[in-house]
PDB file of N, CA and C in Angstrom:
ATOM      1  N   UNK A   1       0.856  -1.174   0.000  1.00  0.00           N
ATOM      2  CA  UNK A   1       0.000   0.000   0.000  1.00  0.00           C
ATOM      3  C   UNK A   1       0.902   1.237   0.000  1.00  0.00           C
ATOM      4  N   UNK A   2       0.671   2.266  -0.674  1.00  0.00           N
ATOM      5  CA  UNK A   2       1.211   3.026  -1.263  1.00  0.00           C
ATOM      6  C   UNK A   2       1.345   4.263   0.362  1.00  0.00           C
ATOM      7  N   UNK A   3       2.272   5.317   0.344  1.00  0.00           N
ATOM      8  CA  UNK A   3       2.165   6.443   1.761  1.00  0.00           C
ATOM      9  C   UNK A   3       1.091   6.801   1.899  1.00  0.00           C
ATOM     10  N   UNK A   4       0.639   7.120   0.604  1.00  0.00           N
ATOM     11  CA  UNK A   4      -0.110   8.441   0.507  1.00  0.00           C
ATOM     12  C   UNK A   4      -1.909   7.678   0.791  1.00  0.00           C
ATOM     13  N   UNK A   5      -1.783   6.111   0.353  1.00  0.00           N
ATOM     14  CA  UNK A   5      -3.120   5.879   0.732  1.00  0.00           C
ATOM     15  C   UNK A   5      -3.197   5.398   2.256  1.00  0.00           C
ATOM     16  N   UNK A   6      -2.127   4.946   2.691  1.00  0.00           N
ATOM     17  CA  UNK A   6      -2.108   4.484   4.236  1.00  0.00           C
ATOM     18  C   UNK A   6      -2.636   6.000   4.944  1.00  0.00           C
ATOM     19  N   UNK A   7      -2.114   7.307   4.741  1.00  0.00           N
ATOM     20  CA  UNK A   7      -2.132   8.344   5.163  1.00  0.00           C
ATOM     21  C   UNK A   7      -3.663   8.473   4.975  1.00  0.00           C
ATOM     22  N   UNK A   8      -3.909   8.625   3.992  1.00  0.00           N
ATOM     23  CA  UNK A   8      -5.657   8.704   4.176  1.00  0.00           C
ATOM     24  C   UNK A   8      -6.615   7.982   4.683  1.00  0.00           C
ATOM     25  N   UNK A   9      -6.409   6.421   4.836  1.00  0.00           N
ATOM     26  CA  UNK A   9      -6.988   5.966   5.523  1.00  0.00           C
ATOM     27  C   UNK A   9      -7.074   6.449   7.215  1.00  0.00           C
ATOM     28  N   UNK A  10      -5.598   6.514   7.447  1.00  0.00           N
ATOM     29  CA  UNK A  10      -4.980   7.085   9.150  1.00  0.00           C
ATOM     30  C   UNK A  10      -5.915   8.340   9.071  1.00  0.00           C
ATOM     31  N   UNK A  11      -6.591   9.224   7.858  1.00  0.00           N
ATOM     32  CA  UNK A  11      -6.809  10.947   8.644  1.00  0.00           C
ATOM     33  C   UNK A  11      -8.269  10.292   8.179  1.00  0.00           C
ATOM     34  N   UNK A  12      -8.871   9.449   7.803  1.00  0.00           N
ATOM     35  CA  UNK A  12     -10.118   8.680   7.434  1.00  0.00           C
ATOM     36  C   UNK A  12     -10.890   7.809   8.445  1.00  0.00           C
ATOM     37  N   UNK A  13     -10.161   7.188   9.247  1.00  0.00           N
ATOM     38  CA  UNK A  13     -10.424   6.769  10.799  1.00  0.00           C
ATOM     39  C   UNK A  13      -9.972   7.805  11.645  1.00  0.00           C
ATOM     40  N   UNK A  14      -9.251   7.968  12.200  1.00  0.00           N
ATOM     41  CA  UNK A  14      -9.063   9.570  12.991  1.00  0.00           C
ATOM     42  C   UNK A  14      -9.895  10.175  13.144  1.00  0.00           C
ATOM     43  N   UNK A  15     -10.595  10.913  11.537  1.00  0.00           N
ATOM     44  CA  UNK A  15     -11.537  11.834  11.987  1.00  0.00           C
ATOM     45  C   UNK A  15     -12.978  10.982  12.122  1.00  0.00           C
ATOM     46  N   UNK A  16     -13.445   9.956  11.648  1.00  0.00           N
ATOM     47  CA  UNK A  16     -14.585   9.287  12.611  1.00  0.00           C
ATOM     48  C   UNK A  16     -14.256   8.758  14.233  1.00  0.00           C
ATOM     49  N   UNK A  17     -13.206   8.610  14.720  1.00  0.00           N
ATOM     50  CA  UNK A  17     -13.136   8.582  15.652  1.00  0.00           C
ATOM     51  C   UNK A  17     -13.249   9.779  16.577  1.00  0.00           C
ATOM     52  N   UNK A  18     -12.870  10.804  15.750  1.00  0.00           N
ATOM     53  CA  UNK A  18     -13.129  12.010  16.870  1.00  0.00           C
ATOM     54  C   UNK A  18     -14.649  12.487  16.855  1.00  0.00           C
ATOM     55  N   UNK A  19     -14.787  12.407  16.034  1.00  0.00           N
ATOM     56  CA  UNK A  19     -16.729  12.687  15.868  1.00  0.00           C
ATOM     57  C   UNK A  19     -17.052  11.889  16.767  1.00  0.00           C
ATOM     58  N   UNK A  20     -16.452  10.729  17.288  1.00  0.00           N
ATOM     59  CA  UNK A  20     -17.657  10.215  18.225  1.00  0.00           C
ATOM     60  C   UNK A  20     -17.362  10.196  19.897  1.00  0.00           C
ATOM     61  N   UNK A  21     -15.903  10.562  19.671  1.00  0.00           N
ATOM     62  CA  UNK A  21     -15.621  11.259  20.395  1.00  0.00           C
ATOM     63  C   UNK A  21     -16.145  12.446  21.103  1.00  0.00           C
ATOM     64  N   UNK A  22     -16.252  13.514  19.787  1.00  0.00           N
ATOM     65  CA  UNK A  22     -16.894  14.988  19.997  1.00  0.00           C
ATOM     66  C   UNK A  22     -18.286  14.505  20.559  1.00  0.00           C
ATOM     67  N   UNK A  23     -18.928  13.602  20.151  1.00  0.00           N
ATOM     68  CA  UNK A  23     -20.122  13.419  20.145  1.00  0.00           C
ATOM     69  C   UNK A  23     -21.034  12.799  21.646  1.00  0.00           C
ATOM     70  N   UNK A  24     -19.918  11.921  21.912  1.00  0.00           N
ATOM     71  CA  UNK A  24     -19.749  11.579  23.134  1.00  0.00           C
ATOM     72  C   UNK A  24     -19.670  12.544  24.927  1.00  0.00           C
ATOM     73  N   UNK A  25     -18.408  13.736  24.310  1.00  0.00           N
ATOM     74  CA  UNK A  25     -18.530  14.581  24.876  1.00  0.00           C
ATOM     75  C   UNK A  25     -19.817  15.668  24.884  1.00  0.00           C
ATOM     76  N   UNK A  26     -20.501  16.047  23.763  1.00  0.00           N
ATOM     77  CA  UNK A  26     -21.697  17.011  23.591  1.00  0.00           C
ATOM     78  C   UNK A  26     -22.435  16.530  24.339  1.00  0.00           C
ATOM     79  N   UNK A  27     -22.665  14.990  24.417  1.00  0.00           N
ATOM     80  CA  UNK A  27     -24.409  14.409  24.662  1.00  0.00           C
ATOM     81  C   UNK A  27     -24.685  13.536  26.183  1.00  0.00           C
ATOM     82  N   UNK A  28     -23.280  13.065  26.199  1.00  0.00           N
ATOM     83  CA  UNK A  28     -23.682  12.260  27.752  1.00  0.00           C
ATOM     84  C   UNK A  28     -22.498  12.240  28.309  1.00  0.00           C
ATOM     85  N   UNK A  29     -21.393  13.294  28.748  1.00  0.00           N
ATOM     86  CA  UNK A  29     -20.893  13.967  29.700  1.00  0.00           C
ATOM     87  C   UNK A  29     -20.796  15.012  30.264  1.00  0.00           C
ATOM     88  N   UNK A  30     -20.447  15.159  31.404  1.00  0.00           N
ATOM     89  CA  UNK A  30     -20.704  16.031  32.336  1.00  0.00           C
ATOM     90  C   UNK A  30     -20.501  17.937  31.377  1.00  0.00           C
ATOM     91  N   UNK A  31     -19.146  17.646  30.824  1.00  0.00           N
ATOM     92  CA  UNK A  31     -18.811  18.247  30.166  1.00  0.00           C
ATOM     93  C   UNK A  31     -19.360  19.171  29.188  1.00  0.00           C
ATOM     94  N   UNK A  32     -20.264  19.373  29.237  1.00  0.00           N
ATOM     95  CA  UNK A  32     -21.355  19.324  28.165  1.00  0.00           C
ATOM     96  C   UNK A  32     -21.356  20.639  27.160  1.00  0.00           C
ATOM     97  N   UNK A  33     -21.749  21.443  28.645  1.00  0.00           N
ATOM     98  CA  UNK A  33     -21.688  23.000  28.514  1.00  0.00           C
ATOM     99  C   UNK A  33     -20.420  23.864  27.724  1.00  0.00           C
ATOM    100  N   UNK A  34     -19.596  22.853  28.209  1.00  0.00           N
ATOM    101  CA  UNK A  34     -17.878  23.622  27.622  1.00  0.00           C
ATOM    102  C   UNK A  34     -17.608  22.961  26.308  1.00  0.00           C
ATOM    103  N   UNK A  35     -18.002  21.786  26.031  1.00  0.00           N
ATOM    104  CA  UNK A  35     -17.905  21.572  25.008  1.00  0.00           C
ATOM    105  C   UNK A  35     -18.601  22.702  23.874  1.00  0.00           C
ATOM    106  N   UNK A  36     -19.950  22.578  24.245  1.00  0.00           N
ATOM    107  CA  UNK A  36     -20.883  23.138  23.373  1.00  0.00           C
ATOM    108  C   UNK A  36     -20.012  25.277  23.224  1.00  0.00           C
ATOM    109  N   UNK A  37     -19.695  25.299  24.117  1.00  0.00           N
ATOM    110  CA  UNK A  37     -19.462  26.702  23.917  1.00  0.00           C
ATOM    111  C   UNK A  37     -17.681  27.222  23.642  1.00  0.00           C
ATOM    112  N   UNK A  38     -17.370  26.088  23.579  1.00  0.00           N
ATOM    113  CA  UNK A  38     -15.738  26.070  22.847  1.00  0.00           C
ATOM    114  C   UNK A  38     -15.907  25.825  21.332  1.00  0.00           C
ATOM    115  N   UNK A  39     -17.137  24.958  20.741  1.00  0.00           N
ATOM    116  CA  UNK A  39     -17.438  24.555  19.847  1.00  0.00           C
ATOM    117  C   UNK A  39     -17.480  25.941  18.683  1.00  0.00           C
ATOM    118  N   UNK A  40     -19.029  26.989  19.973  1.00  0.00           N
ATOM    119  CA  UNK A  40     -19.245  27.938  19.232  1.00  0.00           C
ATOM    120  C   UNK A  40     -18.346  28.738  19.131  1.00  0.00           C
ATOM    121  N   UNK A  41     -17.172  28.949  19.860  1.00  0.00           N
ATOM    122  CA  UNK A  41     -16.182  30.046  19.542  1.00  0.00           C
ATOM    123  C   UNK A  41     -14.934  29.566  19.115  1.00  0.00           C
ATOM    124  N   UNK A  42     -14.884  28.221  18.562  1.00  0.00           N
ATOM    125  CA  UNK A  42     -14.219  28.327  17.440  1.00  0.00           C
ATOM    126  C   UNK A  42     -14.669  28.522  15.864  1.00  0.00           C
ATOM    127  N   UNK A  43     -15.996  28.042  15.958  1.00  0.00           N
ATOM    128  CA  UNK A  43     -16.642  28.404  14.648  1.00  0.00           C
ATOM    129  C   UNK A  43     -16.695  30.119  14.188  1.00  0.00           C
ATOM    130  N   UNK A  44     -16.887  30.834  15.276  1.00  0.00           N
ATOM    131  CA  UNK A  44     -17.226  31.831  15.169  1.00  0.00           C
ATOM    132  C   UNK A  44     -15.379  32.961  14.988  1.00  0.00           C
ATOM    133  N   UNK A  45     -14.497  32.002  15.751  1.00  0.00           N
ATOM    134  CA  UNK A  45     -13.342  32.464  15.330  1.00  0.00           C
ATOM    135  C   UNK A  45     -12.776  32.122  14.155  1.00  0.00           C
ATOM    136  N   UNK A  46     -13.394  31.157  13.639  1.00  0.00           N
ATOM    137  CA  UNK A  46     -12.752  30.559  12.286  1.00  0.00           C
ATOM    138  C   UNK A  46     -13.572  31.973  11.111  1.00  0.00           C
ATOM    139  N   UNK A  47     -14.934  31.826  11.489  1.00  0.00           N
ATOM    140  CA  UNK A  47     -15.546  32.831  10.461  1.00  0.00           C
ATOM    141  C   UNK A  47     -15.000  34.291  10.243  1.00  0.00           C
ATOM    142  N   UNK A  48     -14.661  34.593  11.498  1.00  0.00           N
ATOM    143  CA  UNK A  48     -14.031  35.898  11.511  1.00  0.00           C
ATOM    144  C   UNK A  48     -12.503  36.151  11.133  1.00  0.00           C
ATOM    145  N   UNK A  49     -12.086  34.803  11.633  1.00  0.00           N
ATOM    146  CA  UNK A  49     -10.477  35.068  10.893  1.00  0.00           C
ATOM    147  C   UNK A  49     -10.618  34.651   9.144  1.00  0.00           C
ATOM    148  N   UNK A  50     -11.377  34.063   8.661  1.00  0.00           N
ATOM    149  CA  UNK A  50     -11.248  34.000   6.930  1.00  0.00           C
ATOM    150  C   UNK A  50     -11.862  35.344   6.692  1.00  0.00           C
ATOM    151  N   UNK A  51     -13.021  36.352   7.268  1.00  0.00           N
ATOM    152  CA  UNK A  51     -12.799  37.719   6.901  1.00  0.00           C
ATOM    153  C   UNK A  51     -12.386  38.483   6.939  1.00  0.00           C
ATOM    154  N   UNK A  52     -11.713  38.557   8.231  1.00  0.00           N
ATOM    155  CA  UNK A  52     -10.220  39.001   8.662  1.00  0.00           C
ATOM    156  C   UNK A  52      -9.274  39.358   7.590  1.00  0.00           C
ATOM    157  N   UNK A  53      -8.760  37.955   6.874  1.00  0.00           N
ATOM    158  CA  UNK A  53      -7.497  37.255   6.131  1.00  0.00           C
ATOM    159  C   UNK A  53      -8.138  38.064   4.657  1.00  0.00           C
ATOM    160  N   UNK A  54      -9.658  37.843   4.187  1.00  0.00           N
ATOM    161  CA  UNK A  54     -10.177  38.382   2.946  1.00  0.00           C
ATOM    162  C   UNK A  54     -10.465  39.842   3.197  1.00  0.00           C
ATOM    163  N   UNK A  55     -10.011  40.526   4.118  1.00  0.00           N
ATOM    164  CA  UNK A  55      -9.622  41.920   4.264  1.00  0.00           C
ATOM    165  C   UNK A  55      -8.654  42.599   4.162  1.00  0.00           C
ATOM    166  N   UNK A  56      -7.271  41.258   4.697  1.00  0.00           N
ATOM    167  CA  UNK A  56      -6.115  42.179   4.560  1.00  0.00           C
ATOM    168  C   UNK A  56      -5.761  41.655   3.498  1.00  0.00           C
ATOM    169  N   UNK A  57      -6.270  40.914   2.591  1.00  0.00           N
ATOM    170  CA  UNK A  57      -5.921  40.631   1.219  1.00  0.00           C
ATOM    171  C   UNK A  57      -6.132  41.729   0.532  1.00  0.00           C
ATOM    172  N   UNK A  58      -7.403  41.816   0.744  1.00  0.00           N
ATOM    173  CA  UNK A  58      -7.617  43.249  -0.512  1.00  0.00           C
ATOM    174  C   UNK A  58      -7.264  44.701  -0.004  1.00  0.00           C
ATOM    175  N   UNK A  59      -6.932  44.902   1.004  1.00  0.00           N
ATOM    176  CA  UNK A  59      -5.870  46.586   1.468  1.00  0.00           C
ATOM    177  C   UNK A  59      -4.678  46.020   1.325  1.00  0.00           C
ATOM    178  N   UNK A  60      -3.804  44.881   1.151  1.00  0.00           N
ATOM    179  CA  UNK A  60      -2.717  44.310   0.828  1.00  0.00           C
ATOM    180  C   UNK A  60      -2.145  43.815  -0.635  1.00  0.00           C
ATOM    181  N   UNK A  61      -2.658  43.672  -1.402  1.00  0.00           N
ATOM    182  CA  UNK A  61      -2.971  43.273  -2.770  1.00  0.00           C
ATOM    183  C   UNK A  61      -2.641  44.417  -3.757  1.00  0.00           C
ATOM    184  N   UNK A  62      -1.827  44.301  -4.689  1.00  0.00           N
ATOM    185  CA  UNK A  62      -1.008  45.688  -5.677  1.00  0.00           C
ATOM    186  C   UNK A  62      -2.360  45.212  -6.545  1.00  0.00           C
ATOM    187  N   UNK A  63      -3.207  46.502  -7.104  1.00  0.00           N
ATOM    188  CA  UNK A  63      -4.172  45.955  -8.029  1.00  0.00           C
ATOM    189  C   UNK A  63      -3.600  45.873  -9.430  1.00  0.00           C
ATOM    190  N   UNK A  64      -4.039  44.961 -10.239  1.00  0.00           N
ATOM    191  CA  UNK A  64      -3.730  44.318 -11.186  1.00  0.00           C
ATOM    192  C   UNK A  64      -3.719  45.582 -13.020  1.00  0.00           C
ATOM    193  N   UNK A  65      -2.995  45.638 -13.418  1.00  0.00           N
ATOM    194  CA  UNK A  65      -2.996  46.520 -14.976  1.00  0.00           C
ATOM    195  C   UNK A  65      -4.780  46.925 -15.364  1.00  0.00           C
ATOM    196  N   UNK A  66      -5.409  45.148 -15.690  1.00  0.00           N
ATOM    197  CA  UNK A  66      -6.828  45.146 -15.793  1.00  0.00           C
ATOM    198  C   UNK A  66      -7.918  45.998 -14.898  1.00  0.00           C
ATOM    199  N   UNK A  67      -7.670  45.864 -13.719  1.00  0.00           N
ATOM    200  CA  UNK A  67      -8.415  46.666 -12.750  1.00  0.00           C
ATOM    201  C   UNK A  67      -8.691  47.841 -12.433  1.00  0.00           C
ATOM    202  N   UNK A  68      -6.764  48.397 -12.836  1.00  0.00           N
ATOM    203  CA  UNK A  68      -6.848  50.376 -12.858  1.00  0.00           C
ATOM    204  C   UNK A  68      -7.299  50.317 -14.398  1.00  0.00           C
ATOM    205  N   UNK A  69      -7.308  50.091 -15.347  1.00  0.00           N
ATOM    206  CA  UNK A  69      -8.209  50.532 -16.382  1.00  0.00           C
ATOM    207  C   UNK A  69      -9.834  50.261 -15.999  1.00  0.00           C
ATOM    208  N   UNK A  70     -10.295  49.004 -16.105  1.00  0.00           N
ATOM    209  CA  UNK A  70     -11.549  49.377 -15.799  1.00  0.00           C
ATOM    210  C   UNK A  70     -12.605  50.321 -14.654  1.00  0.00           C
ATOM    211  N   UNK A  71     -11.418  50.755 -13.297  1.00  0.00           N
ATOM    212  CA  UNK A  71     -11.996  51.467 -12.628  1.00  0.00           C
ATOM    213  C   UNK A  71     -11.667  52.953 -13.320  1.00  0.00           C
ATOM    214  N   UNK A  72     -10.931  53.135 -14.126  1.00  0.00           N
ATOM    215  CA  UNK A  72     -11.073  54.189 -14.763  1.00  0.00           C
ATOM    216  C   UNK A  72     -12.101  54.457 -15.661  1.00  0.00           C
ATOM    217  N   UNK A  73     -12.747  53.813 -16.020  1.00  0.00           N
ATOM    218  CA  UNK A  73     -13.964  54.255 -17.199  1.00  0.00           C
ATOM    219  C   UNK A  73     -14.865  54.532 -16.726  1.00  0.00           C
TER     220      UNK A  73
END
């Protein structure tokens, strides 16, 4: 079996194992509360850092030959 398919299988079990993991933790441990609200603030940090990142792209970004002409017309 080849690296690259052993490797996918390994990140192919892994991540069903952590789902039930995660899942385990959400639904019938004590834990519950912290799970659920670490959950939401990483989602909510993930959303804000890709607009973040698609902000300082475009105040960071030399605009392109094509672009100063058409904002000129």
């Amino acid at each position: 079996m080849s690296k690259r398919k052993s490797g996918g299988i390994l990140i192919f079990c892994s991540c069903i194992v952590a789902f039930f993991v995660y899942a385990y933790l959400l639904m019938l441990s004590e834990w519950s509360p912290i799970v659920l609200q670490l959950s939401v603030l990483m989602i909510a940090g993930g959303i804000l850092g890709v607009i973040s990142w698609i902000g300082y792209m475009m105040a960071t970004t030399k605009p392109s030959a094509s672009s100063i002409s058409a904002d000129d017309k």
